[in-house]
N, C-alpha and C. Protein backbone atom coordinates (compact mmCIF):
# COMPACT_ATOMS: atom_id res chain seq x y z
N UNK A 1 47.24 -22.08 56.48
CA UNK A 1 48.09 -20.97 56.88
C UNK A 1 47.64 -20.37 58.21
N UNK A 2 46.40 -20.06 58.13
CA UNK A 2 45.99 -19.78 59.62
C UNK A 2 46.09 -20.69 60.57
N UNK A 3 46.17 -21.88 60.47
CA UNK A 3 46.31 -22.90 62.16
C UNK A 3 48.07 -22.36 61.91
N UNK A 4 48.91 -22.38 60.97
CA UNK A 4 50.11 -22.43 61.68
C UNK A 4 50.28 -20.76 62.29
N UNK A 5 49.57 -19.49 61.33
CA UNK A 5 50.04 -18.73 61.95
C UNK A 5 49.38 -18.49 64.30
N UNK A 6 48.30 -18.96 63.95
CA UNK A 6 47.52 -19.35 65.18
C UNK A 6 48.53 -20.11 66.85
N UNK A 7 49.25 -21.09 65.79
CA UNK A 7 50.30 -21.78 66.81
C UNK A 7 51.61 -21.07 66.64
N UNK A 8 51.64 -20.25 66.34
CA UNK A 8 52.68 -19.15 66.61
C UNK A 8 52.02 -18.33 67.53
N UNK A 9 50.82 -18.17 67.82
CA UNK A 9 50.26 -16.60 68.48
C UNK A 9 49.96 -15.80 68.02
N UNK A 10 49.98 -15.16 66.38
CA UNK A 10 49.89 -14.81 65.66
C UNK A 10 48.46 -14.30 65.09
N UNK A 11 48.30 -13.19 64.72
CA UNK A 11 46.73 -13.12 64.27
C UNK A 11 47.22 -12.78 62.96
N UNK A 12 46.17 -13.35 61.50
CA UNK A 12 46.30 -13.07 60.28
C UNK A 12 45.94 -11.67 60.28
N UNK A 13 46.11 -10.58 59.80
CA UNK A 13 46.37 -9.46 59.48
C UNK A 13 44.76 -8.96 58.30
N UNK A 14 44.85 -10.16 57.68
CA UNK A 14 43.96 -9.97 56.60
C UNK A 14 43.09 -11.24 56.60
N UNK A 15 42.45 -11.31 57.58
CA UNK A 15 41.29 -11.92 58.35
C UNK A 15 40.10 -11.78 56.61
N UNK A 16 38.75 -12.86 56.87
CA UNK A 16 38.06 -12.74 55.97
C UNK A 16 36.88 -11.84 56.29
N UNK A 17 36.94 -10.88 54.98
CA UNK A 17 36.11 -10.01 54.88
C UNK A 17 34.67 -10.30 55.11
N UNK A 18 34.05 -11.24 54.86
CA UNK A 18 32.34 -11.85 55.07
C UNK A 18 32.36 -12.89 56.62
N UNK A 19 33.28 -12.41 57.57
CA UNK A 19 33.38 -13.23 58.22
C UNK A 19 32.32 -12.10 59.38
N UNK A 20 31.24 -12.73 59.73
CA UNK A 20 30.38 -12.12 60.86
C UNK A 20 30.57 -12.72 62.48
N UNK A 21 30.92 -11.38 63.49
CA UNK A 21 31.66 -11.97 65.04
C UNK A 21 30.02 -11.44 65.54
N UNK A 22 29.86 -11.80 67.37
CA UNK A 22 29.00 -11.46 67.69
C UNK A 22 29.44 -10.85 68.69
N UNK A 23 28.37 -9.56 69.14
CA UNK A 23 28.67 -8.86 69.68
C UNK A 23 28.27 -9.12 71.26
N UNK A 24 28.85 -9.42 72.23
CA UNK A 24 28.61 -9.56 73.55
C UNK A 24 27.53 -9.05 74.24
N UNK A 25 26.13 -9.12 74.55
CA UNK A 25 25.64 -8.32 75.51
C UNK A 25 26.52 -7.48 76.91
N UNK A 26 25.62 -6.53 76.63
CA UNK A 26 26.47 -5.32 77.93
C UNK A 26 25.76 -5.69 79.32
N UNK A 27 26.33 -5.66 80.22
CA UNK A 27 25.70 -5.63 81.58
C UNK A 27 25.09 -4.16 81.48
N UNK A 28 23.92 -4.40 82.41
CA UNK A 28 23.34 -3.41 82.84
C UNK A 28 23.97 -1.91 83.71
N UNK A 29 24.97 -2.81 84.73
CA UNK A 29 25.76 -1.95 85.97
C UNK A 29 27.13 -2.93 85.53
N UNK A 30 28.13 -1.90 85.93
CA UNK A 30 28.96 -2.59 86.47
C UNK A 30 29.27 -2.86 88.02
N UNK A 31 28.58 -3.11 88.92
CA UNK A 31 28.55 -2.98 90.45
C UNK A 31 28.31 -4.45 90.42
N UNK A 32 29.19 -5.10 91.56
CA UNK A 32 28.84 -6.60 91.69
C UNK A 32 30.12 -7.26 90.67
N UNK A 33 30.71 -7.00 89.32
CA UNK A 33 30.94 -7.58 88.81
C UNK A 33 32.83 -7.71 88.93
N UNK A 34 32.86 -8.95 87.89
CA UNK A 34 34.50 -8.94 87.81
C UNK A 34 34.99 -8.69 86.54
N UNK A 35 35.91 -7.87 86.60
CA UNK A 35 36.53 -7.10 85.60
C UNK A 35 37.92 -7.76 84.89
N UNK A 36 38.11 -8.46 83.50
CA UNK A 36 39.43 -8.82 83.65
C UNK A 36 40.02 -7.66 82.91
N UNK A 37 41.55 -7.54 82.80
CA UNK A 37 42.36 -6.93 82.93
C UNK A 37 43.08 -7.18 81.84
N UNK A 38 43.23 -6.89 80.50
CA UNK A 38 44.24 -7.28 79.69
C UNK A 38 45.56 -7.18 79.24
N UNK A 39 46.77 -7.06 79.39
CA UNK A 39 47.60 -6.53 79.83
C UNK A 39 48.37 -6.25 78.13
N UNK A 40 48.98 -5.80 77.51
CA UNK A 40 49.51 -6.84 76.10
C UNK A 40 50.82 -6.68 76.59
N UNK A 41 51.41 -6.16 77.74
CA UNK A 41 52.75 -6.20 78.02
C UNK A 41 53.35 -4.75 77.52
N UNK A 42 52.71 -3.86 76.54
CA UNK A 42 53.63 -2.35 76.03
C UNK A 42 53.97 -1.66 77.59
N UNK A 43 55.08 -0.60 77.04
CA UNK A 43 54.90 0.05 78.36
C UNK A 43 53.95 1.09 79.20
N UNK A 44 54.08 0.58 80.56
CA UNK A 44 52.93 1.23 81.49
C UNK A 44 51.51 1.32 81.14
N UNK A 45 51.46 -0.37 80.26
CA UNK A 45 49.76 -0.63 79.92
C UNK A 45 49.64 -1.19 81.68
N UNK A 46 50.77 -1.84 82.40
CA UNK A 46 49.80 -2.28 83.37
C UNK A 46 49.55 -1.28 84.18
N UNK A 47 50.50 0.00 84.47
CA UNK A 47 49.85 1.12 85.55
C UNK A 47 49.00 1.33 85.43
N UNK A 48 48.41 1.71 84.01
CA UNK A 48 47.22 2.10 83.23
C UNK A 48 45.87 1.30 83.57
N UNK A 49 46.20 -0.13 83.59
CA UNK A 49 44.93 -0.73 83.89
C UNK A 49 44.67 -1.16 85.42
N UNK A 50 45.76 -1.22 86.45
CA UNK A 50 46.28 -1.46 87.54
C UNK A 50 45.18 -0.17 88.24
N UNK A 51 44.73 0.99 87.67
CA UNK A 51 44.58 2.06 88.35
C UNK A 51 42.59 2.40 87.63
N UNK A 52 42.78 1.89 86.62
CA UNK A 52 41.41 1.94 86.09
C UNK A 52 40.81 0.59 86.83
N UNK A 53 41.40 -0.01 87.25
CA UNK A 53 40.77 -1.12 87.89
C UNK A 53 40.08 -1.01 89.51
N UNK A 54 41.38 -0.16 90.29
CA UNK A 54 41.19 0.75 91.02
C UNK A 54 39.81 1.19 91.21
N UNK A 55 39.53 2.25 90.84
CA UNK A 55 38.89 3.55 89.73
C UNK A 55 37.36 2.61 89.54
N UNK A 56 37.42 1.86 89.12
CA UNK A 56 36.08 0.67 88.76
C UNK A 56 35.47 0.35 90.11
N UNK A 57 36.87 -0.49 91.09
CA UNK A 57 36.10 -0.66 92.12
C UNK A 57 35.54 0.59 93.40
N UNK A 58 36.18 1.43 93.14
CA UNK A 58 35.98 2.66 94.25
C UNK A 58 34.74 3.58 93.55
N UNK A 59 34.52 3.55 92.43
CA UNK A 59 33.47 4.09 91.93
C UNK A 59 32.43 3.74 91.43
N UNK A 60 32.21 2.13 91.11
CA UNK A 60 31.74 1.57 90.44
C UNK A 60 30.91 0.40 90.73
N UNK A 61 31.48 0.17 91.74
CA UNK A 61 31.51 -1.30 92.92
C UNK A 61 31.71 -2.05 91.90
N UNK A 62 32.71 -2.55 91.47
CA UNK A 62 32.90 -3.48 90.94
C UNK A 62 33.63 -4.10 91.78
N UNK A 63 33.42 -5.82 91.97
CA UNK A 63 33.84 -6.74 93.46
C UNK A 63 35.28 -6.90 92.83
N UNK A 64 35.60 -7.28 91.35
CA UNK A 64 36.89 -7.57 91.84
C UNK A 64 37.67 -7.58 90.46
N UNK A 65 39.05 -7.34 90.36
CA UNK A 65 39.31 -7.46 88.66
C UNK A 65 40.55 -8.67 88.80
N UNK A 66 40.82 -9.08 87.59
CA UNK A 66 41.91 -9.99 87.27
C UNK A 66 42.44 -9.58 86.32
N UNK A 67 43.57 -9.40 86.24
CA UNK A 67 44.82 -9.11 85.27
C UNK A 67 45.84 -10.23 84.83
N UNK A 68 45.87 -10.13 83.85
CA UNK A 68 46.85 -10.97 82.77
C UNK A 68 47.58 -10.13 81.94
N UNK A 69 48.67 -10.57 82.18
CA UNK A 69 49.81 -9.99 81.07
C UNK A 69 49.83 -10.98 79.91
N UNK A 70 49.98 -10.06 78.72
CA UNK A 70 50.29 -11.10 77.19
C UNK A 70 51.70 -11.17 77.19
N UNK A 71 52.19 -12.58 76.82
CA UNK A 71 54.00 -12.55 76.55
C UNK A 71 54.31 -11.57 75.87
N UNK A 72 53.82 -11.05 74.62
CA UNK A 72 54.00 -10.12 73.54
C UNK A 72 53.03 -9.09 73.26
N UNK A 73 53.55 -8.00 73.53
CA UNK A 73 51.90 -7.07 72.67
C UNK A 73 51.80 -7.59 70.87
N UNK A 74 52.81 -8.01 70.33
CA UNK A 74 52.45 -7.92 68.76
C UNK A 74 52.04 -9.92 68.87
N UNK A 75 51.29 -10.61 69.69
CA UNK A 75 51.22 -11.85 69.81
C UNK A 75 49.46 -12.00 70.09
N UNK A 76 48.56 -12.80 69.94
CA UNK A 76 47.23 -12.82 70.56
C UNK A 76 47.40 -13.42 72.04
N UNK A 77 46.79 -13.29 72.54
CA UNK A 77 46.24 -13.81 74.19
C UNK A 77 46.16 -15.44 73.73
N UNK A 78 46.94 -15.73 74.66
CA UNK A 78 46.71 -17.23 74.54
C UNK A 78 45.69 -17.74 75.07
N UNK A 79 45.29 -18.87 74.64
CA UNK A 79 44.08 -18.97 74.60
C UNK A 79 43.99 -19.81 76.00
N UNK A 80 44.16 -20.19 77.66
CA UNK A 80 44.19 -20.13 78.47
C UNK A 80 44.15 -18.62 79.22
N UNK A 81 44.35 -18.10 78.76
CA UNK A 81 43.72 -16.38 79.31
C UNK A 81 42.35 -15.45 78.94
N UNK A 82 41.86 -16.58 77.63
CA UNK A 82 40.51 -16.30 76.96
C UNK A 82 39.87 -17.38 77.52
N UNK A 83 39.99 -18.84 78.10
CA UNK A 83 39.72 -19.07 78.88
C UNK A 83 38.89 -19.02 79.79
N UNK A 84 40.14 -17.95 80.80
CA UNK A 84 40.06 -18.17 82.39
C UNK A 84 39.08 -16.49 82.29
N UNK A 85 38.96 -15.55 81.27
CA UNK A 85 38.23 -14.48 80.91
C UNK A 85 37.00 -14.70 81.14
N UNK A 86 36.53 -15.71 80.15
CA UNK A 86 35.31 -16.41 79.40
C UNK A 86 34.75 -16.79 80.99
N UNK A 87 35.45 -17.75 81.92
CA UNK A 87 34.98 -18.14 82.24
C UNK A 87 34.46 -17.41 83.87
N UNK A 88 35.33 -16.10 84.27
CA UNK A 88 35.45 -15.46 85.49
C UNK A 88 35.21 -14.29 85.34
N UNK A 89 35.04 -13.60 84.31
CA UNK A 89 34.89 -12.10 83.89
C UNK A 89 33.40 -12.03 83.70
N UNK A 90 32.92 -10.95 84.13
CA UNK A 90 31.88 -10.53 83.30
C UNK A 90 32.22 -9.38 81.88
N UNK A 91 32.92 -9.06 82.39
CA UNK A 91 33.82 -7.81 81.30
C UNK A 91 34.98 -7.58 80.93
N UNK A 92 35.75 -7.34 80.24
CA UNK A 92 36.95 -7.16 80.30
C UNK A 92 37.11 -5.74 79.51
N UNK A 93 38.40 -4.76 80.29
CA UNK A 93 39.17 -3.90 79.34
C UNK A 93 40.65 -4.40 78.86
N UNK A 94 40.97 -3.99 78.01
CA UNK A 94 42.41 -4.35 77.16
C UNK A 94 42.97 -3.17 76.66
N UNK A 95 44.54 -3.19 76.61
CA UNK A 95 45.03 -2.24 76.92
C UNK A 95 46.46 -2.77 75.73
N UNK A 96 46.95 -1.91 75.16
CA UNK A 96 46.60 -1.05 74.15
C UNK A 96 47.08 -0.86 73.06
N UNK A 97 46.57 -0.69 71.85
CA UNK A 97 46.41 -0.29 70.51
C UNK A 97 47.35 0.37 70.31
N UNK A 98 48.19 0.24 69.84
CA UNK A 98 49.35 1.56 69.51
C UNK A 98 50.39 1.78 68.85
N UNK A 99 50.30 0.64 67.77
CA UNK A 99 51.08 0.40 66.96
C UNK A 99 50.39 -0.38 66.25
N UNK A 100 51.58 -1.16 64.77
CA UNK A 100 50.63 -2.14 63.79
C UNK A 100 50.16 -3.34 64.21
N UNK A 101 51.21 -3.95 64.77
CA UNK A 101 50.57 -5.39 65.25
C UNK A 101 49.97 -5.92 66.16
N UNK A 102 50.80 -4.79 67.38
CA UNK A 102 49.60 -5.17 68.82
C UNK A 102 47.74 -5.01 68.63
N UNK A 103 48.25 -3.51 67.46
CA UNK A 103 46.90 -3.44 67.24
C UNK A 103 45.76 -4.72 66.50
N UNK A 104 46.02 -4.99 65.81
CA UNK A 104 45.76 -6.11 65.07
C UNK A 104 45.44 -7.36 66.26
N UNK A 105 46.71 -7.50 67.19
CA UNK A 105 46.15 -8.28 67.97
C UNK A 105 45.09 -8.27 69.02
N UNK A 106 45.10 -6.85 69.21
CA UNK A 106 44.35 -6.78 70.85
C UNK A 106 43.01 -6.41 69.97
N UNK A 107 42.94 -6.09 68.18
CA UNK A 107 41.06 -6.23 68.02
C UNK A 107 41.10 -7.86 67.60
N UNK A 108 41.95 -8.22 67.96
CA UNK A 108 42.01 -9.90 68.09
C UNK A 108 40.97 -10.63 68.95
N UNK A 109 41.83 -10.59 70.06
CA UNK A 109 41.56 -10.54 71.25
C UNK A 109 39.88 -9.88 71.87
N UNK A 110 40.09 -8.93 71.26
CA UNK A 110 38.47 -8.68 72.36
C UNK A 110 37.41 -8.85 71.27
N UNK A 111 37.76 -8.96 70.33
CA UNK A 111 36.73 -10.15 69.49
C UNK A 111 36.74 -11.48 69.78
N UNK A 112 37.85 -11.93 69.68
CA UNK A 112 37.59 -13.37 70.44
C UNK A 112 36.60 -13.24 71.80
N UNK A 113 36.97 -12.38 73.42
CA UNK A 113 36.05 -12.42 74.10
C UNK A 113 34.65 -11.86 73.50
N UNK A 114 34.22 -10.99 73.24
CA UNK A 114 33.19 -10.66 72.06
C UNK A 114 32.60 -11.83 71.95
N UNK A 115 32.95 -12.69 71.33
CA UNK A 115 32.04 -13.87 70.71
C UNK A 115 31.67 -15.08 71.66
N UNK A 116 32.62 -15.04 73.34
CA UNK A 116 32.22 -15.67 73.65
C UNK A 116 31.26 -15.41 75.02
N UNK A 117 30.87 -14.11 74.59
CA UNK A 117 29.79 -13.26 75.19
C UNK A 117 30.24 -12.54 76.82
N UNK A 118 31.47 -12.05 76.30
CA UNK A 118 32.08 -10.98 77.17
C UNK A 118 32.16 -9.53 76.73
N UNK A 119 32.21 -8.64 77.13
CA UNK A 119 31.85 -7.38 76.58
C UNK A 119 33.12 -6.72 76.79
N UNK A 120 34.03 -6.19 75.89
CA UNK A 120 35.44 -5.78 75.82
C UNK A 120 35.04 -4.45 75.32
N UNK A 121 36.21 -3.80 76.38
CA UNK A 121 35.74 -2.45 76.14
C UNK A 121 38.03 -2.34 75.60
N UNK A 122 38.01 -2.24 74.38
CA UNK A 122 39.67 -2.06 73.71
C UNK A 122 39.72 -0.97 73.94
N UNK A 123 41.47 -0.70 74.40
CA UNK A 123 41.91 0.68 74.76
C UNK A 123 42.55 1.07 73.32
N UNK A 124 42.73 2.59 72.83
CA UNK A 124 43.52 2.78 71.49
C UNK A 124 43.64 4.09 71.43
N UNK A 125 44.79 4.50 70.53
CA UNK A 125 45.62 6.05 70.68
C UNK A 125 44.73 6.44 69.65
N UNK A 126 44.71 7.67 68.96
CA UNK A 126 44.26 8.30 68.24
C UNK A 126 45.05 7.43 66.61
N UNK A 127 46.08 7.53 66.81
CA UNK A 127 47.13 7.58 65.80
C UNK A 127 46.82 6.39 64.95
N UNK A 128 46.25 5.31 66.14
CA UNK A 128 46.06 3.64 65.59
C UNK A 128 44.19 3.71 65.39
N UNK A 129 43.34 4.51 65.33
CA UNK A 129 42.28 4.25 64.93
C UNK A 129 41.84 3.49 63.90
N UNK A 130 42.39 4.48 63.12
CA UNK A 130 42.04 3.74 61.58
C UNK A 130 42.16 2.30 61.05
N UNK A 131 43.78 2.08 61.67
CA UNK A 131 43.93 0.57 61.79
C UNK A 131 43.14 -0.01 62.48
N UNK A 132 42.50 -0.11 63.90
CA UNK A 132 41.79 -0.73 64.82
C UNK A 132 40.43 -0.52 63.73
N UNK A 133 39.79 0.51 63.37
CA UNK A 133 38.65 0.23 62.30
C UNK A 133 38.76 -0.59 62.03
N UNK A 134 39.62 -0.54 60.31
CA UNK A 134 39.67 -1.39 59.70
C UNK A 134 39.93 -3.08 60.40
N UNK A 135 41.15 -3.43 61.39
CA UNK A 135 40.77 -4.61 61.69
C UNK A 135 39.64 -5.06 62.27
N UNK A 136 39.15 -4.19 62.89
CA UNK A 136 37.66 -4.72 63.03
C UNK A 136 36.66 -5.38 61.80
N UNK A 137 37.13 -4.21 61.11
CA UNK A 137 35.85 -4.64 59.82
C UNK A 137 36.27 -5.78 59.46
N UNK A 138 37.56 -5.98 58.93
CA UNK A 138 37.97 -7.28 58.17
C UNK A 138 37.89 -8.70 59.39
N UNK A 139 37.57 -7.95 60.63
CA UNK A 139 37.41 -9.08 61.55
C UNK A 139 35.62 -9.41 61.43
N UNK A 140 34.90 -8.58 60.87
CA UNK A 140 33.62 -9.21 60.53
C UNK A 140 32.56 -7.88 61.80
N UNK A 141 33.56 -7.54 62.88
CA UNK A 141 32.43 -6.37 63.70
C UNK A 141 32.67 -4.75 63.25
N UNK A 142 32.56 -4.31 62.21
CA UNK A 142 32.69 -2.85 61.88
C UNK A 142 32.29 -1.94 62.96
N UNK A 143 31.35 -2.63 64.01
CA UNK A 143 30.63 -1.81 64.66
C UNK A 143 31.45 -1.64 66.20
N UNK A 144 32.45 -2.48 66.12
CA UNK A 144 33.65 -2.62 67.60
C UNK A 144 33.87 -1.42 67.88
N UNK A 145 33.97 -0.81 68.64
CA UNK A 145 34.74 0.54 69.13
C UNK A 145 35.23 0.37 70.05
N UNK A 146 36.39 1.44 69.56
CA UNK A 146 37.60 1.61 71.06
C UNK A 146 37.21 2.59 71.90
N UNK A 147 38.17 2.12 73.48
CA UNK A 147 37.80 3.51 74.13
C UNK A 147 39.53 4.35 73.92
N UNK A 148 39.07 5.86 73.26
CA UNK A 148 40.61 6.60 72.71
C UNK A 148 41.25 6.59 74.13
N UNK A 149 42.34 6.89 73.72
CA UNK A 149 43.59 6.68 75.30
C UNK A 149 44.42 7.58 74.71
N UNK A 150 45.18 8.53 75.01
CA UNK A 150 47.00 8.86 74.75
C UNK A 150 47.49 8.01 74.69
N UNK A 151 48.58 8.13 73.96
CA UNK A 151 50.07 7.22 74.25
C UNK A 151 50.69 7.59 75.59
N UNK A 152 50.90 6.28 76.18
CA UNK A 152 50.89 5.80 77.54
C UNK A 152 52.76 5.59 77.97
N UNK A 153 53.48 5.49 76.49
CA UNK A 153 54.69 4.34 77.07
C UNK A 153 55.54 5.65 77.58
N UNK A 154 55.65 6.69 77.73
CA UNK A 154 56.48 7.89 77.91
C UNK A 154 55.71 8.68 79.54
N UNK A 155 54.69 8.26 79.63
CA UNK A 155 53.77 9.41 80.29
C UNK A 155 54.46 8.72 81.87
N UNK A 156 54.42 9.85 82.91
CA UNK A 156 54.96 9.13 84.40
C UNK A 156 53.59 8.88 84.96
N UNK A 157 53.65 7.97 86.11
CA UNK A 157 52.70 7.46 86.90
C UNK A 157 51.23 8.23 87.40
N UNK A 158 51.76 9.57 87.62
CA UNK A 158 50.97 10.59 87.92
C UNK A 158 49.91 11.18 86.37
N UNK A 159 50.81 11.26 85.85
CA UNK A 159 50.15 11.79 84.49
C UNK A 159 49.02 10.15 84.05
N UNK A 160 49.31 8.86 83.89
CA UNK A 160 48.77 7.94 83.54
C UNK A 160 48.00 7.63 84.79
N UNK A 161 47.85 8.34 86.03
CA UNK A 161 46.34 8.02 86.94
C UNK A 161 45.28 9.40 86.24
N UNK A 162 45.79 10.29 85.81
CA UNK A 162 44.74 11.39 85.66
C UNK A 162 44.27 10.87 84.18
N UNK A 163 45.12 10.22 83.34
CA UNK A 163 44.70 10.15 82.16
C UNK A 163 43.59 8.52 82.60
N UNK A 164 43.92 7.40 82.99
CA UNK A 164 42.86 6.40 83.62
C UNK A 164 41.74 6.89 84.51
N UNK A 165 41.76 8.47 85.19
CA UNK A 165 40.35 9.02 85.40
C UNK A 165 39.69 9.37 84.41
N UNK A 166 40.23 9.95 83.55
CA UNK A 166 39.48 10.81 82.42
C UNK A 166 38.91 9.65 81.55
N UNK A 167 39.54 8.48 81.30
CA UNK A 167 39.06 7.48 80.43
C UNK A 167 37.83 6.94 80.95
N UNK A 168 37.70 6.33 82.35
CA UNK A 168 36.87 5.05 82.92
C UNK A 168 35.56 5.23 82.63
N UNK A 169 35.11 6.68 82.67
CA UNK A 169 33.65 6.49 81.91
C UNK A 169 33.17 6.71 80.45
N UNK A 170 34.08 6.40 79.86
CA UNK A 170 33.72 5.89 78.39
C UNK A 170 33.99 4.29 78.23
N UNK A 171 34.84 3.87 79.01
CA UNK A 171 35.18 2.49 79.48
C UNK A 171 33.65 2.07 79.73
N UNK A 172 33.46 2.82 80.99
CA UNK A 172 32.00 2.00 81.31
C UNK A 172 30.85 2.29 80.35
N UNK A 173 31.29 3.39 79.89
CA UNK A 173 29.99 3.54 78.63
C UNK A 173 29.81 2.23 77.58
N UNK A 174 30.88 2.03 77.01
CA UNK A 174 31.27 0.58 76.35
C UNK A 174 30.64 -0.43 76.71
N UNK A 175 30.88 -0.80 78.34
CA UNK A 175 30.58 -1.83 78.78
C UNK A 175 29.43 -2.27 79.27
N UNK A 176 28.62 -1.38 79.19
CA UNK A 176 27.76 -1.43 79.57
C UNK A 176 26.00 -0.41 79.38
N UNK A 177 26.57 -0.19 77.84
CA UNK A 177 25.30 0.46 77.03
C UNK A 177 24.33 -0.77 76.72
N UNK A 178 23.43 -0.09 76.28
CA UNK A 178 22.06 -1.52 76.17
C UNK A 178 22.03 -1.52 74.52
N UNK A 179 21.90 -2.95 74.22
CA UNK A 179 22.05 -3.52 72.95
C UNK A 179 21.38 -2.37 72.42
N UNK A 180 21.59 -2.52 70.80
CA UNK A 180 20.79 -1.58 70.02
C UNK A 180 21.06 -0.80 69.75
């Protein structure tokens, strides 16, 4: 059942409970590094990350970010974008949690980078916590945390740069706390 829901894009919902993910080492700095960009496609996730990316490099020195849009927010990242992550990122943020299934997908997603020792810092509303918990747990990392965000799909351009200031340093807190 899981390879077919998998070749749909699809993440099982009810993932196995004893299943243990690993948790990415954090960079030290983010200065020097490349940032990818996760997009899931909801609205004005990309202003949102388009401007925290911004925001990274003007404050942060971070050299450079890459962005990917997902066909679907309620779909996982295909796996040519976990990839080209894995293989060019030192970090990635993902963007955002905010409903049932995207949610489900995007603690998909930065568990998948997670394990392949990228450090995902997931964006998520208040409203979808609990869900993002729990899929974590049943994804095997109880210990995943999001960085909280507002709901983004209503807010204008101006309002979603002040709200991507207020976020980026819990972003970088994420990304870059020391194991332990």
């Amino acid at each position: 059942m899981d390879e077919r829901l998998s070749a749909l894009g699809l993440a099982n919902p009810v993932a196995d409970p004893t299943a243990v993910r690993t948790r990415a080492d954090r960079v030290p700095t983010l200065s020097g590094t490349v940032v990818g960009l996760l997009d899931n496609h909801k609205d004005n996730a990309d202003i949102l990350l388009t401007r925290i990316g911004e925001i990274l490099k003007a404050e942060y020195g971070v050299k450079d970010t890459i962005m990917r849009q997902k066909f679907l927010p309620s779909m996982v990242a295909e796996p040519r974008v976990l990839d080209e992550f894995a293989q060019t990122c030192d970090v990635v943020v993902a963007s955002i949690a905010d409903c049932g299934s995207c949610t489900s997908c995007l603690v998909h997603d930065g568990l998948e980078l997670e394990d392949r020792g990228i450090a995902t810092a997931a964006l998520c509303t208040p409203v979808f916590l609990n869900s993002f918990e729990l899929h974590a747990k049943y994804e095997g990392r109880e210990d995943y945390e999001p960085v909280m965000v507002d709901t983004i799909s209503t807010k204008s351009s101006e309002e979603i740069a002040d709200l991507a200031a207020a976020i980026v340093p819990s972003i970088v807190a994420v990304l870059t706390k020391a194991d332990g």
